[in-house]
Every structure is written in C-alpha cells, then in structure tokens.
Protein backbone atom coordinates (compact mmCIF):
# COMPACT_ATOMS: atom_id res chain seq x y z
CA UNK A 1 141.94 108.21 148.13
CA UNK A 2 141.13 104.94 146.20
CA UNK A 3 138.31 104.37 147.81
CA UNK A 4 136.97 107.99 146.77
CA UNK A 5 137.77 106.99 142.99
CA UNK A 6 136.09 103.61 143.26
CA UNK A 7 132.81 105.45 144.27
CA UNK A 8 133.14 108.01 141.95
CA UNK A 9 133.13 105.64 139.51
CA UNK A 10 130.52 103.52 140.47
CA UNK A 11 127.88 106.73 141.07
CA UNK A 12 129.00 107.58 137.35
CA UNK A 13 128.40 103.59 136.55
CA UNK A 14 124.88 103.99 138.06
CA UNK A 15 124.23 107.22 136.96
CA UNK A 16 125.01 106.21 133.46
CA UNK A 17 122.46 102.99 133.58
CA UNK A 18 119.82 105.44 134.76
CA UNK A 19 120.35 107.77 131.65
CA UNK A 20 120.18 104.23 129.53
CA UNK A 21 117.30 103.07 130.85
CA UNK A 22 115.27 106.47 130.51
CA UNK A 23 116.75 107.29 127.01
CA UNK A 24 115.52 103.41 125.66
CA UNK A 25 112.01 104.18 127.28
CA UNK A 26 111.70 107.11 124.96
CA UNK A 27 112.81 105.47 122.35
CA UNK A 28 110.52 102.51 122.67
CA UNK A 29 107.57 104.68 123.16
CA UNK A 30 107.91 105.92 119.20
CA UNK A 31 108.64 102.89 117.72
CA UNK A 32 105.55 101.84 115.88
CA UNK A 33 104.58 98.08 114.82
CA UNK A 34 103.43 97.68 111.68
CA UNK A 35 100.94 94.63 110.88
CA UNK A 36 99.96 93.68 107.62
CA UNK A 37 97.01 91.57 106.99
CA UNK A 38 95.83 89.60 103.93
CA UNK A 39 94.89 91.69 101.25
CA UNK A 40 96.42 94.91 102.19
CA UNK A 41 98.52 96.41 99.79
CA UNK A 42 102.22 97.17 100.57
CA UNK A 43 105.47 98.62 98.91
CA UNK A 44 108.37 96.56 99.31
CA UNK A 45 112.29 98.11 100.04
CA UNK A 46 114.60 97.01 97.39
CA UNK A 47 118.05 96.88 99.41
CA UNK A 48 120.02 95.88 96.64
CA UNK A 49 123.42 97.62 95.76
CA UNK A 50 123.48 99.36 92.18
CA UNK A 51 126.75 100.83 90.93
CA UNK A 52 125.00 103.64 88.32
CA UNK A 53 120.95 103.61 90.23
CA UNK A 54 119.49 107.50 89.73
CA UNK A 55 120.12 109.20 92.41
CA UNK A 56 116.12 110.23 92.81
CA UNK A 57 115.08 107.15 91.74
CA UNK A 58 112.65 105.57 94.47
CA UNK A 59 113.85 102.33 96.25
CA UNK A 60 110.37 101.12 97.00
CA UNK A 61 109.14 98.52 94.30
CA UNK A 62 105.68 97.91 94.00
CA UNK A 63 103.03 97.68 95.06
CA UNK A 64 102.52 94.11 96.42
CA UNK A 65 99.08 92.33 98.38
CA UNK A 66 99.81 90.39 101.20
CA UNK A 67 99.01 86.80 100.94
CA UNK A 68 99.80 85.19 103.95
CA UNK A 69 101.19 86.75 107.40
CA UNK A 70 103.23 83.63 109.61
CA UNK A 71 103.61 84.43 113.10
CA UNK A 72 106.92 85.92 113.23
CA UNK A 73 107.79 89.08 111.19
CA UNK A 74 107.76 87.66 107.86
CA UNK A 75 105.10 87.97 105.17
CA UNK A 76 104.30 86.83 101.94
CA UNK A 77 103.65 88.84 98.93
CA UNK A 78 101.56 88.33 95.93
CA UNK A 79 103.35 89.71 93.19
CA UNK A 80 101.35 90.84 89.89
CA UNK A 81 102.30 87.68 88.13
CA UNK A 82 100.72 85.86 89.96
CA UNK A 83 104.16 84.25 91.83
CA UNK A 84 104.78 84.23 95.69
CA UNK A 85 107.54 85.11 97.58
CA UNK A 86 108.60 85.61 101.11
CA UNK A 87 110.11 89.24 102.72
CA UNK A 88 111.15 90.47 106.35
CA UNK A 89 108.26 93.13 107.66
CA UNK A 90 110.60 95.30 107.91
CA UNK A 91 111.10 95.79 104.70
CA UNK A 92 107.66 96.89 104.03
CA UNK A 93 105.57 99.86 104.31
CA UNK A 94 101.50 100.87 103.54
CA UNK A 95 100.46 101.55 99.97
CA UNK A 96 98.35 104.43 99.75
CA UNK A 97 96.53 104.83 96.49
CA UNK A 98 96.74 108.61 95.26
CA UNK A 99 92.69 109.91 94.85
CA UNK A 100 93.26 111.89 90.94
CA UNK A 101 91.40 115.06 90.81
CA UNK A 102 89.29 114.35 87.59
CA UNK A 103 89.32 117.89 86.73
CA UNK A 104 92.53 117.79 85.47
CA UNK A 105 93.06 120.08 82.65
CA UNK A 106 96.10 118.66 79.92
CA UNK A 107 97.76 120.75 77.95
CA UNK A 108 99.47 120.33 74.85
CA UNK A 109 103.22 122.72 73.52
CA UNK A 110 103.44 122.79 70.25
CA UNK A 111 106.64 123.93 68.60
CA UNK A 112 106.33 127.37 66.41
C-alpha cells in the first residue's frame, strides 16, 4: 500500500514538471526583448513612491535619447539638460511621436 502512494506521488511529481515545463515555454515565447540603440528616443518608468501622486497621472517621464547602450541591460540616457545618467532596460519603453492633424479647428467659449 506504500508503495502505491510513493508512485502516485511521483507520477503527480512528474506530471507536475511536465505542466512546468510546457506552461514556461509559452510564456517565453511572448516575452519580447526590447533593444535600444543610440539615438532612439525612449520614456523612462518613474518607480518612485508618492503619498498624494494623481491617480491618472502618467508614471512615464520623458522622453529621453539613448546615449550609450553597455552590454548588459543597462542604458544611458541623455536627458534635455544636457546631463547623463544610467537606468535598467527594463524600465524603458519606445517613444512614439504623435503625427498632429494640422487641420485642427480651435475654438474659443466665451462667457454671456
């Protein structure tokens, strides 16, 4: 009767490796790299904790060029001041410049 419970629980043990290995091969195949290269213009994540932030308020800061890429994860960032300072890629994401429709027509309320 123990010996029926050990193999029980081993075919569960395999079975359960299996499932892992299958379920981390999906998951691998939609993870994405992302590689910045000089020049390209990125948003950065700002991570830090604020008591009283707006609650809509966007978290990305920027946007930032690239300066330099080293050969692990980590880039650095050209801020608008002309300063440099290095991030974790992972913390970063494309810019994409909005394309304004010139043809926007502004209008004016005036109170009665």
């Amino acid at each position: 009767m123990l010996t029926e419970l050990d193999e029980w629980r081993n075919e569960a043990y395999e079975s359960s490796r299996i499932y892992k290995e299958r379920a981390k091969k999906f998951h691998d195949l939609s993870i994405r790299t992302k590689e910045f290269k000089p020049g390209h213009e990125v948003l950065l994540y700002d991570s830090k904790l604020r008591l009283f932030s707006g609650k809509l308020q966007s978290r990305w800061r920027g946007p930032y060029v690239v300066h330099k890429s080293n050969w692990n994860v980590t880039y650095e960032l050209l801020a608008s001041n002309g300063s440099t300072f290095t991030v974790n890629g992972h913390r970063l994401k494309p810019y994409f410049k909005a394309e304004l429709d010139h043809d926007v027509e502004v209008v004016n309320f005036i109170d009665p």
